[in-house]
C-alpha atoms as a PDB file:
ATOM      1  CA  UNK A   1       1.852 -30.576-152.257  1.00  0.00           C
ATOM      2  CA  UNK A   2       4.191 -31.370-149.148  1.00  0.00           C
ATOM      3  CA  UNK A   3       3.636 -28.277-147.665  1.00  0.00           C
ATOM      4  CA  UNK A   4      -0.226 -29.293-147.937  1.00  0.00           C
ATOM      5  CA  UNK A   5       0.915 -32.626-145.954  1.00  0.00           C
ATOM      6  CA  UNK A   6       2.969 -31.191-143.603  1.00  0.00           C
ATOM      7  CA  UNK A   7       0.564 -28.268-143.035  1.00  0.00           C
ATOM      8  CA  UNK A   8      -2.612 -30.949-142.624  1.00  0.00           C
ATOM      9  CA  UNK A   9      -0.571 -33.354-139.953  1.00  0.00           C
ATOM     10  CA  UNK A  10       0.075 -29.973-138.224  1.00  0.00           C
ATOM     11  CA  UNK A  11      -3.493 -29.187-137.619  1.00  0.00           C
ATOM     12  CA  UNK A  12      -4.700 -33.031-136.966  1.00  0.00           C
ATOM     13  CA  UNK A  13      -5.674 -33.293-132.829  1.00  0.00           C
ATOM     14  CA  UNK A  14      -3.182 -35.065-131.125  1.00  0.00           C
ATOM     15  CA  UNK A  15      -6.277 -37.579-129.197  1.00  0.00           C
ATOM     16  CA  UNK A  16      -6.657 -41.151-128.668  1.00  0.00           C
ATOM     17  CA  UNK A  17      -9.910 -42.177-128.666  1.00  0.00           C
ATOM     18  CA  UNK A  18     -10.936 -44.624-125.522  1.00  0.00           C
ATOM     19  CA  UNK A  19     -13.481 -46.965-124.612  1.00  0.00           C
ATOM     20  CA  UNK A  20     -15.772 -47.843-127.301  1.00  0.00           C
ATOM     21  CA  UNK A  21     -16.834 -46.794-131.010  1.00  0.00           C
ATOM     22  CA  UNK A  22     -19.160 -44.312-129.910  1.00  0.00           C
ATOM     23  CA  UNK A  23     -17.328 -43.226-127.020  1.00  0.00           C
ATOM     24  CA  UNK A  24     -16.626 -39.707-126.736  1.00  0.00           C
ATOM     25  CA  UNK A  25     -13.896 -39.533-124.210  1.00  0.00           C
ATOM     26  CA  UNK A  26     -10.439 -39.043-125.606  1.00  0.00           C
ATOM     27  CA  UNK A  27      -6.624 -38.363-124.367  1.00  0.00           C
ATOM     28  CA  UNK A  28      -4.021 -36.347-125.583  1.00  0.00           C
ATOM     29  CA  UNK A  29      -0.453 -38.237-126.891  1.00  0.00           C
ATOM     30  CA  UNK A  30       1.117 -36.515-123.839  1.00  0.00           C
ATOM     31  CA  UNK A  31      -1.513 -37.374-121.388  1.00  0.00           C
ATOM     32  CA  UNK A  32      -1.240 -41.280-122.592  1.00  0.00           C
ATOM     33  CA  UNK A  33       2.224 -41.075-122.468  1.00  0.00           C
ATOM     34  CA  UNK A  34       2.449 -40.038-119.153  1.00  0.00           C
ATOM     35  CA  UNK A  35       0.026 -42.774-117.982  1.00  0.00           C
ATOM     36  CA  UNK A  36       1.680 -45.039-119.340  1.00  0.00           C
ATOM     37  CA  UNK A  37       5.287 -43.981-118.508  1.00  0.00           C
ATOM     38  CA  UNK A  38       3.668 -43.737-114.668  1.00  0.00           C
ATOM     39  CA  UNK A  39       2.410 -47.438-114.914  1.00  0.00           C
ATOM     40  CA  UNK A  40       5.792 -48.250-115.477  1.00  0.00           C
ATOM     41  CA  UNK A  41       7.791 -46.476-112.769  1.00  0.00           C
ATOM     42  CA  UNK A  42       5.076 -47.064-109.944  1.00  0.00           C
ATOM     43  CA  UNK A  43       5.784 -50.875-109.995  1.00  0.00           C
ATOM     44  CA  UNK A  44       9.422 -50.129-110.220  1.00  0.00           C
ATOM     45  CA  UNK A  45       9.339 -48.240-107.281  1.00  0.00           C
ATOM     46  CA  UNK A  46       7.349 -50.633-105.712  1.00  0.00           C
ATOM     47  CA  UNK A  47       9.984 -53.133-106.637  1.00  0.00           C
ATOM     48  CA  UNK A  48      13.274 -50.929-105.423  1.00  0.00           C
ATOM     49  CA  UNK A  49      11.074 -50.111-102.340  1.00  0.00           C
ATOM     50  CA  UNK A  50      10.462 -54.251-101.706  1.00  0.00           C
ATOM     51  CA  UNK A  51      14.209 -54.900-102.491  1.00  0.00           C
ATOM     52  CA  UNK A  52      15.428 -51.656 -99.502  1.00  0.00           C
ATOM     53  CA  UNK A  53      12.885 -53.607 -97.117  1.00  0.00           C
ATOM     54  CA  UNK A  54      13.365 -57.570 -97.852  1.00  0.00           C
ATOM     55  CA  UNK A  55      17.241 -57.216 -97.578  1.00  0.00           C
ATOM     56  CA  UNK A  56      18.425 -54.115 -94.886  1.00  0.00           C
ATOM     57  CA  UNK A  57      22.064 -54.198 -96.651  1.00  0.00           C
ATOM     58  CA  UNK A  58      21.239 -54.507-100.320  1.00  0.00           C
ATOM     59  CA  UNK A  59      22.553 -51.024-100.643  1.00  0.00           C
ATOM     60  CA  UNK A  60      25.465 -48.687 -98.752  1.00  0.00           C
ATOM     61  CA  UNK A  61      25.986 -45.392 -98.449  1.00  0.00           C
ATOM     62  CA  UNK A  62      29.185 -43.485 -97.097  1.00  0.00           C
ATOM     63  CA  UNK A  63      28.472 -40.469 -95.369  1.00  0.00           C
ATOM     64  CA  UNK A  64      25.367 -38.893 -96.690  1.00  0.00           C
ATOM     65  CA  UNK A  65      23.291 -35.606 -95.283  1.00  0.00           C
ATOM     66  CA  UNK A  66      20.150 -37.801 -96.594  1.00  0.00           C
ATOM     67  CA  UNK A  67      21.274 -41.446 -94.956  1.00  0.00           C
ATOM     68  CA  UNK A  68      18.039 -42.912 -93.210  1.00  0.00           C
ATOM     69  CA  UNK A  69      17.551 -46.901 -92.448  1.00  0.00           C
ATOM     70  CA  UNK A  70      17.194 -48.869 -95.412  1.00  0.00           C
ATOM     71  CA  UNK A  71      13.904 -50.291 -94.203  1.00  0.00           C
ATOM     72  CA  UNK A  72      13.062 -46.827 -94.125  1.00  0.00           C
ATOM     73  CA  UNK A  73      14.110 -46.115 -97.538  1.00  0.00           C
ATOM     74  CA  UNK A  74      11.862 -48.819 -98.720  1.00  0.00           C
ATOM     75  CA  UNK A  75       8.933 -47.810 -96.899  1.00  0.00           C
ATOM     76  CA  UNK A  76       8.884 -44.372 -99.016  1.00  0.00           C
ATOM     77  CA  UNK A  77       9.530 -45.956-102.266  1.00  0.00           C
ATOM     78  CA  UNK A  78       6.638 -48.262-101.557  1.00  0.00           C
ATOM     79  CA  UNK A  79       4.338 -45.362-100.581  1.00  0.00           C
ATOM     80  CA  UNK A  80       5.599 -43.554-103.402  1.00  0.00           C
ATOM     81  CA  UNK A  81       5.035 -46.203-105.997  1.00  0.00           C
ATOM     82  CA  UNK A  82       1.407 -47.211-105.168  1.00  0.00           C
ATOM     83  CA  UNK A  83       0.672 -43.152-105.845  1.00  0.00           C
ATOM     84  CA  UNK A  84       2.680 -43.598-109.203  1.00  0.00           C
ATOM     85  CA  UNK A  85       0.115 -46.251-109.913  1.00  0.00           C
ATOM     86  CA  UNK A  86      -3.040 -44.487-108.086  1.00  0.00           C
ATOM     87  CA  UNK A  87      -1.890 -41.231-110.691  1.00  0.00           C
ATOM     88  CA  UNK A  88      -1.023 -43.206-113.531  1.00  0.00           C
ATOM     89  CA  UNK A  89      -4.831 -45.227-113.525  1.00  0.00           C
ATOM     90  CA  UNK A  90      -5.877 -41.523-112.644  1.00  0.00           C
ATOM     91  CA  UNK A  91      -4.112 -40.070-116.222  1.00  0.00           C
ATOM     92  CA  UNK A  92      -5.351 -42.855-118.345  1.00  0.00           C
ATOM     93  CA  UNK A  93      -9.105 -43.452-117.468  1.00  0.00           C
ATOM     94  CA  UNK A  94      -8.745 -39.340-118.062  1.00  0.00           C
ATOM     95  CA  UNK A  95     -10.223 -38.596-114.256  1.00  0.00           C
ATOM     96  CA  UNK A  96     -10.424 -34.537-113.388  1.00  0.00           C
ATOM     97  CA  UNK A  97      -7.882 -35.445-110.281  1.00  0.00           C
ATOM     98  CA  UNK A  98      -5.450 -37.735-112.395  1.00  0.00           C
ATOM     99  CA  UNK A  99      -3.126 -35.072-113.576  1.00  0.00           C
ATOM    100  CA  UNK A 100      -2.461 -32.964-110.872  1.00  0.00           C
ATOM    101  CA  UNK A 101      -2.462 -36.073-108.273  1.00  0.00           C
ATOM    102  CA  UNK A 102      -0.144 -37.619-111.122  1.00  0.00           C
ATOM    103  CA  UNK A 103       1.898 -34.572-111.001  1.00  0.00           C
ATOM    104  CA  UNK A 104       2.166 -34.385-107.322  1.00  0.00           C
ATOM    105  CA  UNK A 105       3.247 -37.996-107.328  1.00  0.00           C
ATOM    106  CA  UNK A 106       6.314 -37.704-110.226  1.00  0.00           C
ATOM    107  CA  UNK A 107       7.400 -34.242-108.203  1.00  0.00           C
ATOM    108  CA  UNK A 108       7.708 -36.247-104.872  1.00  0.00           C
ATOM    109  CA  UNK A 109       9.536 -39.217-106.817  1.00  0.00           C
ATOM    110  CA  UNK A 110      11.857 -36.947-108.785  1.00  0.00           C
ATOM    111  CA  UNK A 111      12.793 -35.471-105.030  1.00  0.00           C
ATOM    112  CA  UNK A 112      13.174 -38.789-103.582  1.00  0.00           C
ATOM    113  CA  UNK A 113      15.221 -40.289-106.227  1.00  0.00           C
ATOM    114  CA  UNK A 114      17.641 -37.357-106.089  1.00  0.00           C
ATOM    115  CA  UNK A 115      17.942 -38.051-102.755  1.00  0.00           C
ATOM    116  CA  UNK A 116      18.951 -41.745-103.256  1.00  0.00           C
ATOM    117  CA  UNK A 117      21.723 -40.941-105.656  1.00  0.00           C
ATOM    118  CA  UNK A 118      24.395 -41.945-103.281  1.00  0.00           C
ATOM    119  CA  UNK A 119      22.656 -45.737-102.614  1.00  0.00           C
ATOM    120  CA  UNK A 120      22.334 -46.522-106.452  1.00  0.00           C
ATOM    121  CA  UNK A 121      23.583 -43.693-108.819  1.00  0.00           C
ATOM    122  CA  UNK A 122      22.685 -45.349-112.150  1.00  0.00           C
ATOM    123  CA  UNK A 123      18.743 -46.535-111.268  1.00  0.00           C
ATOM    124  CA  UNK A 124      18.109 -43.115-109.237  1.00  0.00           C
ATOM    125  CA  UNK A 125      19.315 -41.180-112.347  1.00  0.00           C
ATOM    126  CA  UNK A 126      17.455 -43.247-114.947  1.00  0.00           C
ATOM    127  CA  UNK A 127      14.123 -43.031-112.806  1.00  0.00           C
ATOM    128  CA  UNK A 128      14.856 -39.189-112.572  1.00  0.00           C
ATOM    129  CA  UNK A 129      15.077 -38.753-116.184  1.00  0.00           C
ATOM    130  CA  UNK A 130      11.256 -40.669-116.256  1.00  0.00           C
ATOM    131  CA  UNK A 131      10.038 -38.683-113.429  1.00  0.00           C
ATOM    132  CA  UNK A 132      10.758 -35.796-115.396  1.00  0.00           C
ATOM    133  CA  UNK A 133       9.367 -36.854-118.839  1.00  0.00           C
ATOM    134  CA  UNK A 134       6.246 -37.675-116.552  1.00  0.00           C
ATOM    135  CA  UNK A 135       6.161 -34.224-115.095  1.00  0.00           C
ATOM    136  CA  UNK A 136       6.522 -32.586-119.365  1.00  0.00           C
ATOM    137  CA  UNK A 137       4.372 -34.230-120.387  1.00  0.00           C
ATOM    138  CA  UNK A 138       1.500 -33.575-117.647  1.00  0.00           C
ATOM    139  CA  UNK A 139       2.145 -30.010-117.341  1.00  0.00           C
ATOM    140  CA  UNK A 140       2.537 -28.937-121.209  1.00  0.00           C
ATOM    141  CA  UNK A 141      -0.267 -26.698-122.009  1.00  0.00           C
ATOM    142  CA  UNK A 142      -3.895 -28.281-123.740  1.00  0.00           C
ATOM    143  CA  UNK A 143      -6.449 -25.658-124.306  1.00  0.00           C
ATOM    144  CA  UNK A 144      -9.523 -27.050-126.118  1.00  0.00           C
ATOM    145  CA  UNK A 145     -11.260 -24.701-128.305  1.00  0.00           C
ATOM    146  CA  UNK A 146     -14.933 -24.514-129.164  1.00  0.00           C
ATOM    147  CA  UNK A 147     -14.570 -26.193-132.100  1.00  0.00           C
ATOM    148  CA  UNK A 148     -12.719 -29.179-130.869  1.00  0.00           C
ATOM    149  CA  UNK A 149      -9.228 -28.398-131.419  1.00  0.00           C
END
């Protein structure tokens, strides 16, 4: 009788249905939470990239191969956040460009966050852990089948 169970959740789609009753557009787990994961570390880049430009000395760096102006710093995370969002509304209205322009978007703030290490170790390395839970869970393998599954 468990094995039934187990067997039966095994074989249940892993969708979430959207929009209405009759609405036939669903998303995978993985797909929703990437959007959703996305909608939360575009406005924190946003933020960190609003902190770098508001206040030049918020953050120091000793000698660094990577060391650009802080303003500049802020400018990228900026840029880089608003395509977090852009990707993230992409992923969850289930659009044919949201996952790759998603993916493209985690890649380049996985990069960029490495590359910040040295200005704040602990926020670069927790937003480089998201990035790549982001970048899992859009690149895992879906296949539909005929029948649905």
């Amino acid at each position: 009788m468990l094995y039934r169970k187990a067997a039966a959740m095994a074989t249940m789609p892993s969708r979430t249905r959207h929009g209405g009753p009759d609405s036939s557009e669903t998303i995978d787990r993985a797909s929703l939470f990437a959007g959703a994961a996305l909608m939360l570390s575009g406005p924190l880049s946003i933020l960190m990239g609003a902190s770098c430009v508001a206040q030049d000395t918020l953050f120091a760096a000793s000698r660094y191969a990577y060391r650009f102006d802080l303003t500049a710093w802020g400018w990228i995370h900026l840029v880089i956040g608003v395509a977090l969002v852009v990707g993230g509304l992409g992923v969850l209205t289930n659009q044919n460009w949201g996952r790759g322009a998603a993916a493209a978007a985690a890649g380049i703030s996985l990069i960029t966050q490495f590359m910040f290490v040295p200005y704040y170790p602990a926020w670069a390395i927790l937003v480089m852990t998201l990035d790549l839970l982001i970048l899992f869970a859009l690149t895992r393998s879906h296949i539909e089948t005929p029948g649905g599954r």
